[in-house]
N, C-alpha and C. Protein backbone atom coordinates (compact mmCIF):
# COMPACT_ATOMS: atom_id res chain seq x y z
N UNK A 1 -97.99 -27.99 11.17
CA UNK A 1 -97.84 -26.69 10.56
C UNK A 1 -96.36 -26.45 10.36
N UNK A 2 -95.88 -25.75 9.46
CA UNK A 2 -94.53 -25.87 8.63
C UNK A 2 -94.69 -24.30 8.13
N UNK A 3 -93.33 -23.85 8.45
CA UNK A 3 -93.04 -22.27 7.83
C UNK A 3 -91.88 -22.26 7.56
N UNK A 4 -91.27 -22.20 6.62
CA UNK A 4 -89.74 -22.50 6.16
C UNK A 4 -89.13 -21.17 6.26
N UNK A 5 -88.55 -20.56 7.07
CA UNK A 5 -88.08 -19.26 7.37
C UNK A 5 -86.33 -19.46 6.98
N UNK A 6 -85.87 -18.06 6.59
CA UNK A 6 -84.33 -18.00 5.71
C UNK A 6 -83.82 -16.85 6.29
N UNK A 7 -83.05 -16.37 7.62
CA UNK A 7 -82.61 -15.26 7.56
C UNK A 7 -81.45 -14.56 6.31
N UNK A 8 -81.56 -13.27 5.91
CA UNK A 8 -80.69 -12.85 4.94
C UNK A 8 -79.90 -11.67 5.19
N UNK A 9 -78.83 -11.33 5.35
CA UNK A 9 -77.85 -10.25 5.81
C UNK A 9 -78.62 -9.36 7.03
N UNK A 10 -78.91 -10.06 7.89
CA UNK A 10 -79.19 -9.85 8.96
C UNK A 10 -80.68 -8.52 9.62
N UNK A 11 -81.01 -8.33 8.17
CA UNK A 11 -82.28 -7.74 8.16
C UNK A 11 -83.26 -7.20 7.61
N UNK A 12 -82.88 -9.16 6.90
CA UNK A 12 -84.39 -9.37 6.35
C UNK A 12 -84.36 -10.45 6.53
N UNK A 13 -85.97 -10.83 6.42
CA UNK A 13 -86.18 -12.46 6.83
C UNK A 13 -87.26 -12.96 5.58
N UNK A 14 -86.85 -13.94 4.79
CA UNK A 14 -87.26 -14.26 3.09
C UNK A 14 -88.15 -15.59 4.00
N UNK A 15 -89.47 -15.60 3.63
CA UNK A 15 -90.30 -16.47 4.39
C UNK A 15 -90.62 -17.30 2.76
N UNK A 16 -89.95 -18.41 2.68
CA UNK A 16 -90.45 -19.25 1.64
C UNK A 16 -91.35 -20.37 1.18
N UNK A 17 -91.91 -21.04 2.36
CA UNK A 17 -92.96 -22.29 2.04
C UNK A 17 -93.46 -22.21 3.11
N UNK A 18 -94.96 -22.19 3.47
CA UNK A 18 -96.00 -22.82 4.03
C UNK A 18 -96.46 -23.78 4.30
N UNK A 19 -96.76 -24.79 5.17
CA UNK A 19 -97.68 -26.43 4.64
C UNK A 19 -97.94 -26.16 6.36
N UNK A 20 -99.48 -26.69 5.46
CA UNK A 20 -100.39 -27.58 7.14
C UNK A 20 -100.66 -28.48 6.69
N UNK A 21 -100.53 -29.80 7.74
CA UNK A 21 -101.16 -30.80 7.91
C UNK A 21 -102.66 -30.76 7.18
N UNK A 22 -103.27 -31.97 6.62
CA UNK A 22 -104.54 -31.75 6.27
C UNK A 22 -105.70 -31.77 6.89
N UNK A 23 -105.21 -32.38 8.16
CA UNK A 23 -106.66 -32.14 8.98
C UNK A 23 -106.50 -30.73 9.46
N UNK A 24 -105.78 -29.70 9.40
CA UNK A 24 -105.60 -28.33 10.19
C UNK A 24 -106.23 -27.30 8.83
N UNK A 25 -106.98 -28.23 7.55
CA UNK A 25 -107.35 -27.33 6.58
C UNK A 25 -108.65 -26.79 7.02
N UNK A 26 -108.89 -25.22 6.75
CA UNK A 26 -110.08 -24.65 6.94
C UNK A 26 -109.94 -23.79 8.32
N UNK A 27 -108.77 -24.63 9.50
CA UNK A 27 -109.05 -24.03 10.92
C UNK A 27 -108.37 -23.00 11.34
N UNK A 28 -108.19 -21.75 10.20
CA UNK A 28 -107.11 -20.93 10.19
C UNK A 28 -105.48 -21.45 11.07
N UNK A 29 -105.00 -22.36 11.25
CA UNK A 29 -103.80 -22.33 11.36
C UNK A 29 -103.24 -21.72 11.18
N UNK A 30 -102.83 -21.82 9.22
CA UNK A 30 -101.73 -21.16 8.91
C UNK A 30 -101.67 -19.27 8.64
N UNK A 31 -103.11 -19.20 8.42
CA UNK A 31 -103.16 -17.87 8.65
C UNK A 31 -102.28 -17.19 10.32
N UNK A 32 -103.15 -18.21 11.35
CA UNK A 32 -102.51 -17.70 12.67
C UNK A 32 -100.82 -17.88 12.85
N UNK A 33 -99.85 -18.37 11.75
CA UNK A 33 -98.54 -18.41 11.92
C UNK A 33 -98.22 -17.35 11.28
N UNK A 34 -99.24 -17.14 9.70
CA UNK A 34 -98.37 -16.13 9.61
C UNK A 34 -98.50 -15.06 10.10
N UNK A 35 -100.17 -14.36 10.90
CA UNK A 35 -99.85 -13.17 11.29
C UNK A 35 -98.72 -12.97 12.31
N UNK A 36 -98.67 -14.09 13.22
CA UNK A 36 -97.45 -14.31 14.53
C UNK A 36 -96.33 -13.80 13.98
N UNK A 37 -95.89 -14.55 12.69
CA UNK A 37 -94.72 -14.27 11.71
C UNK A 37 -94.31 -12.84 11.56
N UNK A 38 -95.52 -12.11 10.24
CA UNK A 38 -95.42 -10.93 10.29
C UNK A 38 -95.09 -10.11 11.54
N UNK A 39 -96.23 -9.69 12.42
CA UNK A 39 -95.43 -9.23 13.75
C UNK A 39 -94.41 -9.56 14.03
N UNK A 40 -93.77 -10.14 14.43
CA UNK A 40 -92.32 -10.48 15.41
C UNK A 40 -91.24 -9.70 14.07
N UNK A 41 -91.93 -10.08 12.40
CA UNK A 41 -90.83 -9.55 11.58
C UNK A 41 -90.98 -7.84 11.98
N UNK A 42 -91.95 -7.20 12.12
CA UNK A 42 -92.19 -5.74 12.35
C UNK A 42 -91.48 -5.30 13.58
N UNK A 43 -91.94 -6.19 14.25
CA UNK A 43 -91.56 -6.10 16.00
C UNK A 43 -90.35 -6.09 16.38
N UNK A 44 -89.36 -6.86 15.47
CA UNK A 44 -87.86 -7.04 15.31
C UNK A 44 -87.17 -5.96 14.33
N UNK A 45 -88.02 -5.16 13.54
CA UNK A 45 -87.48 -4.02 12.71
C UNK A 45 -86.70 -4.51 11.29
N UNK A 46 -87.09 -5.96 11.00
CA UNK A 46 -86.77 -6.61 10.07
C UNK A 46 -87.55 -6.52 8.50
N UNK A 47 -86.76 -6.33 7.51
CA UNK A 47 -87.75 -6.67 6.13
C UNK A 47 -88.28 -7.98 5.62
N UNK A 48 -89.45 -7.98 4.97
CA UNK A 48 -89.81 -9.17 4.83
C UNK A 48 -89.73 -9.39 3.26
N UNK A 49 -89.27 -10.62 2.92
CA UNK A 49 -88.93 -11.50 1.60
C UNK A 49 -90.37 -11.80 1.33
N UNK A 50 -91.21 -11.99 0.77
CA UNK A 50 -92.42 -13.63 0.79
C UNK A 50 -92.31 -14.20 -0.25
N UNK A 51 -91.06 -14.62 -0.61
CA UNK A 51 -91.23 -15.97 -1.64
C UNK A 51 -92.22 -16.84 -1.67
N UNK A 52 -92.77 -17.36 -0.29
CA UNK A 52 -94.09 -18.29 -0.05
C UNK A 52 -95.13 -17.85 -0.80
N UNK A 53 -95.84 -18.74 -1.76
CA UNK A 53 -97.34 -17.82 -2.43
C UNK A 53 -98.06 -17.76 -1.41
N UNK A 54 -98.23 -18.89 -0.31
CA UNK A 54 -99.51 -18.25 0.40
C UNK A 54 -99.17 -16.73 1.50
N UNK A 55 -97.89 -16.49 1.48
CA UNK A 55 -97.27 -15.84 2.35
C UNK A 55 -97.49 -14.41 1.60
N UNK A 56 -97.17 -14.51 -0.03
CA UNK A 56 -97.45 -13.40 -0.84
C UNK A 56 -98.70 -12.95 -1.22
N UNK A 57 -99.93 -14.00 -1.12
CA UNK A 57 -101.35 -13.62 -1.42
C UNK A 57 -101.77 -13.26 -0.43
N UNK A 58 -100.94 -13.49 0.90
CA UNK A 58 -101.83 -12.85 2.24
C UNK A 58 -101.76 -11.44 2.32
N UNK A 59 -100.48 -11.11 1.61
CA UNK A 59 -100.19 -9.72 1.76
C UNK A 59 -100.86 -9.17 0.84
N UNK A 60 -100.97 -9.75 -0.61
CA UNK A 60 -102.00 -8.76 -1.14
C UNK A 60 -103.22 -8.96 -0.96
N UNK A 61 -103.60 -9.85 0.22
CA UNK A 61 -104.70 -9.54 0.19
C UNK A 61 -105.10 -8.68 1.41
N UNK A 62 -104.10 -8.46 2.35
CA UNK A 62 -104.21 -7.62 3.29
C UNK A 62 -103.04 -6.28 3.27
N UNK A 63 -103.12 -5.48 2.38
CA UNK A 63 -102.25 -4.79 2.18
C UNK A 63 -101.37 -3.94 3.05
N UNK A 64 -102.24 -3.58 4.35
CA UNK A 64 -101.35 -3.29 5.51
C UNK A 64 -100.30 -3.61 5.66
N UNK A 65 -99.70 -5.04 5.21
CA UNK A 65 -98.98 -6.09 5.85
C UNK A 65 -97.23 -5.38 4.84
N UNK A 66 -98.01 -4.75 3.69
CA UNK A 66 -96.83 -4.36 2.84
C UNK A 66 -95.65 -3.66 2.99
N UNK A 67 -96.56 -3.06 4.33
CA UNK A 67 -95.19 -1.94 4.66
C UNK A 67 -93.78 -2.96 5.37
N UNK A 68 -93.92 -4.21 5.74
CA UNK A 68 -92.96 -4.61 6.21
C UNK A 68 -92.35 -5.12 5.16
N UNK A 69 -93.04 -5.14 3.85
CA UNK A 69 -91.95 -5.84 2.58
C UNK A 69 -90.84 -5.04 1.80
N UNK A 70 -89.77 -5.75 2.06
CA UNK A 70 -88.67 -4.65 1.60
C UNK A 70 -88.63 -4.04 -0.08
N UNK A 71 -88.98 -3.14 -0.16
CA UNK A 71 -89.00 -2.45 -1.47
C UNK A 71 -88.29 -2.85 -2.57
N UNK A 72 -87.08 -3.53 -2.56
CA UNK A 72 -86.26 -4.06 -2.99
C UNK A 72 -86.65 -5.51 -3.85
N UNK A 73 -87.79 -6.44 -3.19
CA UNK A 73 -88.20 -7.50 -3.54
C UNK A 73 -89.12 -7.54 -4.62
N UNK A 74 -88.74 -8.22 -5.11
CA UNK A 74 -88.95 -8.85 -7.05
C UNK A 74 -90.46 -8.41 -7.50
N UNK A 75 -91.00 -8.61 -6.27
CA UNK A 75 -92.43 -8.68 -6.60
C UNK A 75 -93.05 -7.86 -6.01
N UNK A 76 -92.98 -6.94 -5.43
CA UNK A 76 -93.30 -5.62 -4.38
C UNK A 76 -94.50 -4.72 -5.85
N UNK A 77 -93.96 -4.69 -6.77
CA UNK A 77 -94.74 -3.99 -7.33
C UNK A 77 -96.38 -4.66 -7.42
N UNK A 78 -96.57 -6.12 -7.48
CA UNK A 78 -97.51 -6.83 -7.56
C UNK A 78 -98.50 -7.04 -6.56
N UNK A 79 -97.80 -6.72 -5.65
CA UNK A 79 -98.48 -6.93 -3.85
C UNK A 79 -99.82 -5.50 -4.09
């Protein structure tokens, strides 16, 4: 499991690529990194980037998750 994390002026954190292994397909893995992810970004009082698509479809598909995305980001209107 692979999460390519970028801190950016110290508060925000731009989460850009995803990858699991292929035998870890189906066994929520990467879902379970990123919710870990998200939290600790909330938990730390940090904004979140999601350049990552799977990082950006999680959020729209769980929209809760939006409030940690910084308003500022490219694609916030789309989420």
């Amino acid at each position: 499991m692979h999460l390519s994390i970028t801190v950016k002026w110290g508060h925000q954190i731009a989460l850009i690529h995803t990858e699991a292994e292929p035998e870890l397909a189906g066994t929520g893995a990467a879902v379970a990194v990123v919710e870990k992810t998200l939290a600790y970004i909330e938990e730390n009082g940090k904004k979140l980037l999601p350049f990552c698509p799977y990082v950006f479809a999680y959020i729209k598909k769980h929209p809760e998750w939006k409030r940690i995305v910084d308003e500022r980001f490219e694609g916030y209107d789309k989420l």
